[in-house]
N, C-alpha and C. Protein backbone atom coordinates (compact mmCIF):
# COMPACT_ATOMS: atom_id res chain seq x y z
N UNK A 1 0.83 -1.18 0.00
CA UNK A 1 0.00 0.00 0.00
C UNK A 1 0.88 1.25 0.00
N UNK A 2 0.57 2.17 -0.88
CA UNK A 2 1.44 3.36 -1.14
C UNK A 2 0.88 4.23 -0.10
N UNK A 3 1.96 4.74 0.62
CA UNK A 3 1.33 6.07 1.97
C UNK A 3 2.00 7.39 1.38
N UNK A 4 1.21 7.81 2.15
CA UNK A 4 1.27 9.64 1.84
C UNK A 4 3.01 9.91 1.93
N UNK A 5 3.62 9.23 2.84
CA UNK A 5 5.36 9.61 2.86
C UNK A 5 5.83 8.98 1.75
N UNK A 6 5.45 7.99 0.93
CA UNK A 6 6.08 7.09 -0.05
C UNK A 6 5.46 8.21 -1.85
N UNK A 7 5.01 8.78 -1.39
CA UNK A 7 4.22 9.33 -2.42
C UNK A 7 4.93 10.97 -2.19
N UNK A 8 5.14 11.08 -1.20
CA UNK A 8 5.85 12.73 -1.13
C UNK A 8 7.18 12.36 -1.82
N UNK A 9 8.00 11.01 -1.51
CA UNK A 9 8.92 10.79 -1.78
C UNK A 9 9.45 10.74 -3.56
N UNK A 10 8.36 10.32 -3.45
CA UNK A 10 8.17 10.04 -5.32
C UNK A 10 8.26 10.93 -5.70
N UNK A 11 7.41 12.07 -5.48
CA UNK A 11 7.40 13.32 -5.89
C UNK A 11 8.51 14.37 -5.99
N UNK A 12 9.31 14.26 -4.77
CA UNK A 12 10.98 14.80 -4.42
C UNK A 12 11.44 14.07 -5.61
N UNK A 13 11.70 12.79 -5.65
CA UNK A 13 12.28 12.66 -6.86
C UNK A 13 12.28 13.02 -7.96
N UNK A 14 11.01 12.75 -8.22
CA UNK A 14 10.64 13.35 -9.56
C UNK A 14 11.01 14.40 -9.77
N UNK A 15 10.99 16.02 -8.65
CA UNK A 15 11.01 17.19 -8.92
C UNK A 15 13.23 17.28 -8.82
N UNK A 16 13.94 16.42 -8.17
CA UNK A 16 14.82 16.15 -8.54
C UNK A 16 15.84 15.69 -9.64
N UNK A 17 15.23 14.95 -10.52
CA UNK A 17 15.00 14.77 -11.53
C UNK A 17 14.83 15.65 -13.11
N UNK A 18 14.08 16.50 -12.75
CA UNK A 18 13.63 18.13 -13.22
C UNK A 18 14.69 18.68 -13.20
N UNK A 19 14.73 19.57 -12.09
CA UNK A 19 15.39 20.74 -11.38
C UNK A 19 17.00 20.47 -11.60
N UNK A 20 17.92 19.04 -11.25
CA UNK A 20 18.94 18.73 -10.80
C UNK A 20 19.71 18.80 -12.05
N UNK A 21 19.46 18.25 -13.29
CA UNK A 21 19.73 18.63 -14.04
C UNK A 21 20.05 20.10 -14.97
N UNK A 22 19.16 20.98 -14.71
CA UNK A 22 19.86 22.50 -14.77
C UNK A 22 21.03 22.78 -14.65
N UNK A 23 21.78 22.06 -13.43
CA UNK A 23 23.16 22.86 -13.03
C UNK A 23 24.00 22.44 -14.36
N UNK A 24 23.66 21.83 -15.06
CA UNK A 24 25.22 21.67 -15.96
C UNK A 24 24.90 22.64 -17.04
N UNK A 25 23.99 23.30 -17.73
CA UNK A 25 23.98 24.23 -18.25
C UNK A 25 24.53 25.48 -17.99
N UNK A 26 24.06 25.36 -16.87
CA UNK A 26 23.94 27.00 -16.24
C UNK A 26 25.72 26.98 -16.02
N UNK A 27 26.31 25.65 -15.36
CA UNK A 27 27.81 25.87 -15.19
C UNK A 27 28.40 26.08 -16.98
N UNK A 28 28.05 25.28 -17.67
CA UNK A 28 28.34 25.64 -19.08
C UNK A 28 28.51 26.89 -19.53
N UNK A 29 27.71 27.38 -18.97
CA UNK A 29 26.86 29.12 -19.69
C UNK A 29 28.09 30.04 -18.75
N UNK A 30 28.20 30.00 -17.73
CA UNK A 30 28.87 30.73 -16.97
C UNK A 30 30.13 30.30 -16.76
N UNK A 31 31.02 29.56 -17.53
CA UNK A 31 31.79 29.01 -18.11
C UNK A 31 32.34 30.12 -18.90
N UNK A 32 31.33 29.66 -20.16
CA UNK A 32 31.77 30.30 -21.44
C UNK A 32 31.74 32.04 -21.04
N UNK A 33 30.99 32.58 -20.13
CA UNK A 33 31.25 33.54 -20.23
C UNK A 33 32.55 34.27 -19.31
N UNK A 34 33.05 33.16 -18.55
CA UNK A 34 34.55 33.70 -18.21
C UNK A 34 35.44 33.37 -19.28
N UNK A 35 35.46 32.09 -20.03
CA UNK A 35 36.05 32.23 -21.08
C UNK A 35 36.49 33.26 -21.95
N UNK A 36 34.99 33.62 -22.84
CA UNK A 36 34.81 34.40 -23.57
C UNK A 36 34.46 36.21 -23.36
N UNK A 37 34.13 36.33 -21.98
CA UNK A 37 34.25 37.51 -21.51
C UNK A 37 32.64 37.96 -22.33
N UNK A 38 32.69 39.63 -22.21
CA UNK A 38 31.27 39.82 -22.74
C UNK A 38 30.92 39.08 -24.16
N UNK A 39 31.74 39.33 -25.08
CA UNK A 39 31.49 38.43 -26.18
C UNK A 39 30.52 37.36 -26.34
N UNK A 40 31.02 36.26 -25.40
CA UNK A 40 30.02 35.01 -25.44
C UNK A 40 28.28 35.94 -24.99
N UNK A 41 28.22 36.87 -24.57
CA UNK A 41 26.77 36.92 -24.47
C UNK A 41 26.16 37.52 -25.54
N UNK A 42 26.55 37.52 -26.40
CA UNK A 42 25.95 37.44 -27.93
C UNK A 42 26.20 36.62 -28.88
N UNK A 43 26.77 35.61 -27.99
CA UNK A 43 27.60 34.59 -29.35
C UNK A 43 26.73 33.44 -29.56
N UNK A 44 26.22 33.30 -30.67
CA UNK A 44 25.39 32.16 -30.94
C UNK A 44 26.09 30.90 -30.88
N UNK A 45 26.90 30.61 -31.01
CA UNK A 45 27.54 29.40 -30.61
C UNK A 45 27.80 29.20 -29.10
N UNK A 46 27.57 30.14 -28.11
CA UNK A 46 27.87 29.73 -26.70
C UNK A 46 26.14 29.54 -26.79
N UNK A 47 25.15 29.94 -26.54
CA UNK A 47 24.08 30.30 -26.81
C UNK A 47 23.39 28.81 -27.24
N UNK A 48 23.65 28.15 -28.58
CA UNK A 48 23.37 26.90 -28.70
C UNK A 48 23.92 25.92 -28.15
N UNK A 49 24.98 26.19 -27.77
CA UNK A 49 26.07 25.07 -26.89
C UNK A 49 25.22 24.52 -25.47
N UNK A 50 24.94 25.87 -25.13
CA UNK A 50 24.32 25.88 -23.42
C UNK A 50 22.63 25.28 -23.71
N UNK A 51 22.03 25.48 -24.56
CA UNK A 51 20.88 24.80 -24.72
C UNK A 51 21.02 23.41 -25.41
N UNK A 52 21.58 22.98 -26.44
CA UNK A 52 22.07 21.68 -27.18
C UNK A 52 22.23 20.75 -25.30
N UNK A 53 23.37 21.68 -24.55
CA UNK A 53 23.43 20.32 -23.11
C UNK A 53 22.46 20.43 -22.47
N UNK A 54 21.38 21.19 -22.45
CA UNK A 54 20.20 20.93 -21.92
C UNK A 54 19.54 19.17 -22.04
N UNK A 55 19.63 18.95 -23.42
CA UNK A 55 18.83 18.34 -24.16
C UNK A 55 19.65 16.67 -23.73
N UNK A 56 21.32 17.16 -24.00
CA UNK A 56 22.03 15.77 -23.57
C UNK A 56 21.96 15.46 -21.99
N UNK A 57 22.01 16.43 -21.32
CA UNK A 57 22.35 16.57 -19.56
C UNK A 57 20.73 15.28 -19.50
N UNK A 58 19.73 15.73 -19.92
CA UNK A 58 18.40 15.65 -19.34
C UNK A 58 18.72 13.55 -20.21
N UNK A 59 19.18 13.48 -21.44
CA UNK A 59 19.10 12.24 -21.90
C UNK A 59 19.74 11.20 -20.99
N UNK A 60 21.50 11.92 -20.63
CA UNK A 60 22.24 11.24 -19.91
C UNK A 60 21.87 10.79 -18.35
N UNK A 61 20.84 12.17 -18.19
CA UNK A 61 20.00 11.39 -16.39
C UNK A 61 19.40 10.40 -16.16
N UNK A 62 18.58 9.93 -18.07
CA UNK A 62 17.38 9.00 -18.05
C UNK A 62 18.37 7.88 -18.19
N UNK A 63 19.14 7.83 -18.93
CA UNK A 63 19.95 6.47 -19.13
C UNK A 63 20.87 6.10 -18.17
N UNK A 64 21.45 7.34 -17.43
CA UNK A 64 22.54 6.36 -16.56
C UNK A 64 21.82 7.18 -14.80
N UNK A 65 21.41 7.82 -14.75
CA UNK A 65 20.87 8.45 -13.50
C UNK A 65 20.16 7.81 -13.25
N UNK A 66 19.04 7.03 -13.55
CA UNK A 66 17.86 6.15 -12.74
C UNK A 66 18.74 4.98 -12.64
N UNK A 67 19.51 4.23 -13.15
CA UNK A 67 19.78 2.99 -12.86
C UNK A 67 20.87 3.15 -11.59
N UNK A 68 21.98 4.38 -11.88
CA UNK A 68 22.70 4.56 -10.66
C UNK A 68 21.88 4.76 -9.17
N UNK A 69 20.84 5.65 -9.51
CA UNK A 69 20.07 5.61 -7.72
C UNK A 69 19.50 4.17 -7.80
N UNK A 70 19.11 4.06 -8.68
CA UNK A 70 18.45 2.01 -8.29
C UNK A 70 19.39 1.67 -7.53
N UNK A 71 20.64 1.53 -8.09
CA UNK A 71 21.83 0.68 -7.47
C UNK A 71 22.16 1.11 -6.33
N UNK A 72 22.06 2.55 -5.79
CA UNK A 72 22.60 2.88 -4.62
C UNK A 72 21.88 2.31 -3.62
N UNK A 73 20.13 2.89 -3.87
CA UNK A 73 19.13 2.49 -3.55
C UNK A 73 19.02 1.06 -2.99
N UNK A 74 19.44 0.30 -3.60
CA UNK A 74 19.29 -0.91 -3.69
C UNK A 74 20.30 -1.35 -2.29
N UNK A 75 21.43 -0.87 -2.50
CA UNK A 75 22.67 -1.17 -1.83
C UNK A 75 23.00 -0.60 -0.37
N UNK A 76 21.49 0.46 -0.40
CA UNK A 76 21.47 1.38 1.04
C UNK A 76 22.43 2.27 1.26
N UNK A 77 22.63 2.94 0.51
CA UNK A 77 24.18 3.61 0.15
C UNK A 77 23.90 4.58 -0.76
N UNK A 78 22.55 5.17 -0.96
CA UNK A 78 22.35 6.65 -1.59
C UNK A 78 22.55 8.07 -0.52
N UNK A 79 23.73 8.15 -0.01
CA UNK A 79 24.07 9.35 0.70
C UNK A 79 24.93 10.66 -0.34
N UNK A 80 24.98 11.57 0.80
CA UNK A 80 25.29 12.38 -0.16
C UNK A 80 26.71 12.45 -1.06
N UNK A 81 27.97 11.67 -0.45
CA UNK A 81 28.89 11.31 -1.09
C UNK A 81 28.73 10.73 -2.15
N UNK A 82 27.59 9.46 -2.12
CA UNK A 82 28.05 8.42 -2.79
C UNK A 82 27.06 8.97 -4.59
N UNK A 83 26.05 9.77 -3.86
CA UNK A 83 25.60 10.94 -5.32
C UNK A 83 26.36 11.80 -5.91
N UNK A 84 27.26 12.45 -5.28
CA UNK A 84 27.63 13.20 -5.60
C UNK A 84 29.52 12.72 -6.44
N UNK A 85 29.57 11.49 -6.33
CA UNK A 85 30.11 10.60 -6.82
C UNK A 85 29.86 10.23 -8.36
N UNK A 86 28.60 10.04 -7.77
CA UNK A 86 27.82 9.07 -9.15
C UNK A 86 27.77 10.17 -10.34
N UNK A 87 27.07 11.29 -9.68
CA UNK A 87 27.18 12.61 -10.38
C UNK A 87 28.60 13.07 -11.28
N UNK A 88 29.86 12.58 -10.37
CA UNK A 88 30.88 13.02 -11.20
C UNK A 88 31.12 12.35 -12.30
N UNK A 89 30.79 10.88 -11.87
CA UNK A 89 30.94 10.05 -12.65
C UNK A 89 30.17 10.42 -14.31
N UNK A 90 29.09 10.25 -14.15
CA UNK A 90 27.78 10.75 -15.20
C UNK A 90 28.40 12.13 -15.52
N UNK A 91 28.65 12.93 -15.48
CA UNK A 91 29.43 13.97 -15.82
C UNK A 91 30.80 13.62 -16.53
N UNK A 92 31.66 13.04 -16.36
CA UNK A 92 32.60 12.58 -16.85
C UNK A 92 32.50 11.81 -18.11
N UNK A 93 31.57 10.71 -17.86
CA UNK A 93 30.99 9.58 -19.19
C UNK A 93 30.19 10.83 -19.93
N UNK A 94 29.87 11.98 -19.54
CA UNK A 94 29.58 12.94 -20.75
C UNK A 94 30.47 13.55 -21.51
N UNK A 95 31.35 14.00 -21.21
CA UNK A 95 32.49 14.64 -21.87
C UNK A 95 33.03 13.33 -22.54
N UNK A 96 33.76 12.58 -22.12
CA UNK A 96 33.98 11.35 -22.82
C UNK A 96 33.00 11.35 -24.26
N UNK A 97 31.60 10.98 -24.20
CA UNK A 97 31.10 11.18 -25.03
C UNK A 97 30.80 12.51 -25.83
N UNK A 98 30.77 13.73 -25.18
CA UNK A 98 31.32 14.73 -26.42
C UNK A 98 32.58 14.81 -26.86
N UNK A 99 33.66 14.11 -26.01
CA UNK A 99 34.82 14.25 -27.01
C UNK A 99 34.94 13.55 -28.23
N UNK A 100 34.15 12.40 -27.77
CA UNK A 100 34.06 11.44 -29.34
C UNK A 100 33.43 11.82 -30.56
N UNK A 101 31.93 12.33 -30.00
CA UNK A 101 31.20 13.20 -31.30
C UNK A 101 32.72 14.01 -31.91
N UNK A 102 32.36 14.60 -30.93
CA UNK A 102 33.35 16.55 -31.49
C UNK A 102 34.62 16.10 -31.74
N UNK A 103 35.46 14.72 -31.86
CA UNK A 103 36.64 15.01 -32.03
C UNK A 103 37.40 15.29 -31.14
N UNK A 104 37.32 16.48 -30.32
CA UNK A 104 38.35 16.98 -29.47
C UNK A 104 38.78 16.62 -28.02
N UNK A 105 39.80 16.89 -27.50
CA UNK A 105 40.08 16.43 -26.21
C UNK A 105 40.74 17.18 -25.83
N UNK A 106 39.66 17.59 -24.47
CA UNK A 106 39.98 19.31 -23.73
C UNK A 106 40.12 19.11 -22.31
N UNK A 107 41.22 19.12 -21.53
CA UNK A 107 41.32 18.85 -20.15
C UNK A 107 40.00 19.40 -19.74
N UNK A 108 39.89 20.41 -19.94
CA UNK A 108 39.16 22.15 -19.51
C UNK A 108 38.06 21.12 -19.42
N UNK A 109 37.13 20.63 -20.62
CA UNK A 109 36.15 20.04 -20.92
C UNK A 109 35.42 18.79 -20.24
N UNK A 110 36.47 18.20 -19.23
CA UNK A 110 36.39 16.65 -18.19
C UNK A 110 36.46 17.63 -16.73
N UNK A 111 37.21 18.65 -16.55
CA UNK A 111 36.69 18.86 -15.01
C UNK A 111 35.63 20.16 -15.19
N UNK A 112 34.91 20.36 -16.16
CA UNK A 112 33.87 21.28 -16.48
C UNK A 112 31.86 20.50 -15.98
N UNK A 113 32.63 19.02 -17.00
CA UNK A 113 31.13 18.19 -16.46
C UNK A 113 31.68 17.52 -15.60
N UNK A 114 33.06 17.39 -14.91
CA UNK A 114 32.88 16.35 -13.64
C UNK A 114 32.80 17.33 -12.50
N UNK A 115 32.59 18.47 -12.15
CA UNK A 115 32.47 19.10 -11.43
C UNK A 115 30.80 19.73 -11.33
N UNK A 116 30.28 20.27 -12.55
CA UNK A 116 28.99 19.89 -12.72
C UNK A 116 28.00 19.02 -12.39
N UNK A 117 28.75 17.89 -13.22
CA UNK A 117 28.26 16.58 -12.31
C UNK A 117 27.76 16.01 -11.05
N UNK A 118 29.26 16.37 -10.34
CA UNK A 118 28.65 16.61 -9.10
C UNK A 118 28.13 17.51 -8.02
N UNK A 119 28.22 18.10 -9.12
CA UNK A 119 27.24 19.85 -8.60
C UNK A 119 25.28 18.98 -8.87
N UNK A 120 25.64 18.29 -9.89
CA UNK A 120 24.06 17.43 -10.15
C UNK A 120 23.92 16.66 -8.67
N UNK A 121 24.91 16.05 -8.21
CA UNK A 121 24.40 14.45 -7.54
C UNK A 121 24.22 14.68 -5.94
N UNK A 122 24.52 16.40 -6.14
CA UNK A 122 24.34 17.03 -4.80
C UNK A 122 23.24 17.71 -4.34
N UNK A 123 22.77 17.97 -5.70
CA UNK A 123 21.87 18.75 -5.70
C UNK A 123 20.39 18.14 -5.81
N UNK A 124 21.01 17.30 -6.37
CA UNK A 124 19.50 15.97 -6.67
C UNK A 124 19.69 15.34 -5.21
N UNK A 125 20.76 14.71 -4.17
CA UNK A 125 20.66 14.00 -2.45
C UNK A 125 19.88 15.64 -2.14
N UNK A 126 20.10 16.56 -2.17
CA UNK A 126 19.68 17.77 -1.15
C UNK A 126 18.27 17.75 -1.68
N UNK A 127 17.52 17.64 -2.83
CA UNK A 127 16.25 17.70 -3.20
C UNK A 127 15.25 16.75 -2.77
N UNK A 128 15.93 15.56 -3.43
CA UNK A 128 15.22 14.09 -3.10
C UNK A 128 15.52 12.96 -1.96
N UNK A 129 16.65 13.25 -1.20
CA UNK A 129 16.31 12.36 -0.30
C UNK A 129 17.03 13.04 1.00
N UNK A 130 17.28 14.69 1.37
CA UNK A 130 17.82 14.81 2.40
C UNK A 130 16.24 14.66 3.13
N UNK A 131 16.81 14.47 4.62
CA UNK A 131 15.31 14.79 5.41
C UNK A 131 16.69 15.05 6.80
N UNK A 132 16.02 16.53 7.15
CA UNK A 132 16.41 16.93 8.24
C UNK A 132 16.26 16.42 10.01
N UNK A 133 17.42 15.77 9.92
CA UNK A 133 16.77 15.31 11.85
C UNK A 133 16.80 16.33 12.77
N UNK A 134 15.26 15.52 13.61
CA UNK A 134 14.77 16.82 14.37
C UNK A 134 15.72 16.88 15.65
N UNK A 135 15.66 17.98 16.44
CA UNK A 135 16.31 18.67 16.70
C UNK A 135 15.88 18.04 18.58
N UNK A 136 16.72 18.37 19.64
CA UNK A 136 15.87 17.34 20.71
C UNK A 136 14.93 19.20 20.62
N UNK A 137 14.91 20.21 20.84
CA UNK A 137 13.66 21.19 21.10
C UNK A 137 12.33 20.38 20.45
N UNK A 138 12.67 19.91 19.39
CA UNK A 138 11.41 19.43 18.39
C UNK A 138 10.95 18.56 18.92
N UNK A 139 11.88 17.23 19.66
CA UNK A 139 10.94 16.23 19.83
C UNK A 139 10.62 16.35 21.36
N UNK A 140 10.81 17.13 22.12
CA UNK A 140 10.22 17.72 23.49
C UNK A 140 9.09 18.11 22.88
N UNK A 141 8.85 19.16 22.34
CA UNK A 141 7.62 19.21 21.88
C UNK A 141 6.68 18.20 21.37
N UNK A 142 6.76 17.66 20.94
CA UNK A 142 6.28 16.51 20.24
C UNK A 142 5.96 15.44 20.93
N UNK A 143 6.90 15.52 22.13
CA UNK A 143 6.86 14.74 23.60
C UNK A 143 5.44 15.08 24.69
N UNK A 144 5.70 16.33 24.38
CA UNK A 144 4.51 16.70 24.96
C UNK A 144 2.91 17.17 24.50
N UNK A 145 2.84 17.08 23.45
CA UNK A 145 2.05 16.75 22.30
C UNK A 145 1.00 15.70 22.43
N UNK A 146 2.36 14.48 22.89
CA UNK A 146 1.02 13.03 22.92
C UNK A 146 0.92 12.97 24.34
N UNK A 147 1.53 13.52 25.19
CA UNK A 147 0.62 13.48 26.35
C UNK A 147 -0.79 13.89 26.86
């Protein structure tokens, strides 16, 4: 039977899922513009670059991001290290794979998404599965609650 906590949970994910993925753009985008200085903010090639990884960031979550939390999941071992791990990882097997499309091989380009990356696997543990322990004020209260 699915309960209201198993169903909030789903939902964190899901909105983890969403949301967590953003950061590698946005590090992309703000990237290129230390790179490129004002320039890149008219440059159609930074411009399509930063939306084009929208499109891969969000593919690479479905294919290797659900099976990695399965596995953590599975293994009781989805903390925030071990995401933010996985994250570098999945970040890394991206560049790998744009270096192959594109040809090129850019140091710059492997600690750009492995840092991203795990800018993702941190950001997705802080969304979807932190839960804050209460505090002893909280459970005094709470103590006195069911009395």
């Amino acid at each position: 039977m699915i309960t209201l906590q198993s169903h909030l949970n789903q939902i964190r994910i899901l909105f983890a899922y969403l949301l967590s993925p953003l950061v590698v753009p946005i590090v992309i985008y703000i990237a290129s513009l230390m790179a490129y200085g004002i320039d890149a903010y008219n440059s159609d090639n930074v411009l399509t670059t930063t939306f084009n990884s929208i499109w891969y960031t969000y593919i690479l979550v479905l294919i290797l991001g659900g099976p990695s939390l399965y596995v953590l999941k599975l293994k009781q071992v989805d903390n925030l290290l071990n995401l933010t791990i996985a994250g570098a990882v999945i970040g890394l097997l991206s560049a790998v794979l744009m270096s192959i499309l594109g040809g090129s091989f850019q140091l710059v380009l492997y600690f750009l998404f492995g840092c991203s990356g795990a800018l993702f696997g941190a950001l997705f543990w802080l969304i979807a599965l932190y839960e804050p322990k209460q505090t002893t004020r909280l459970k005094k209260r709470q103590s006195r609650r069911r009395r």
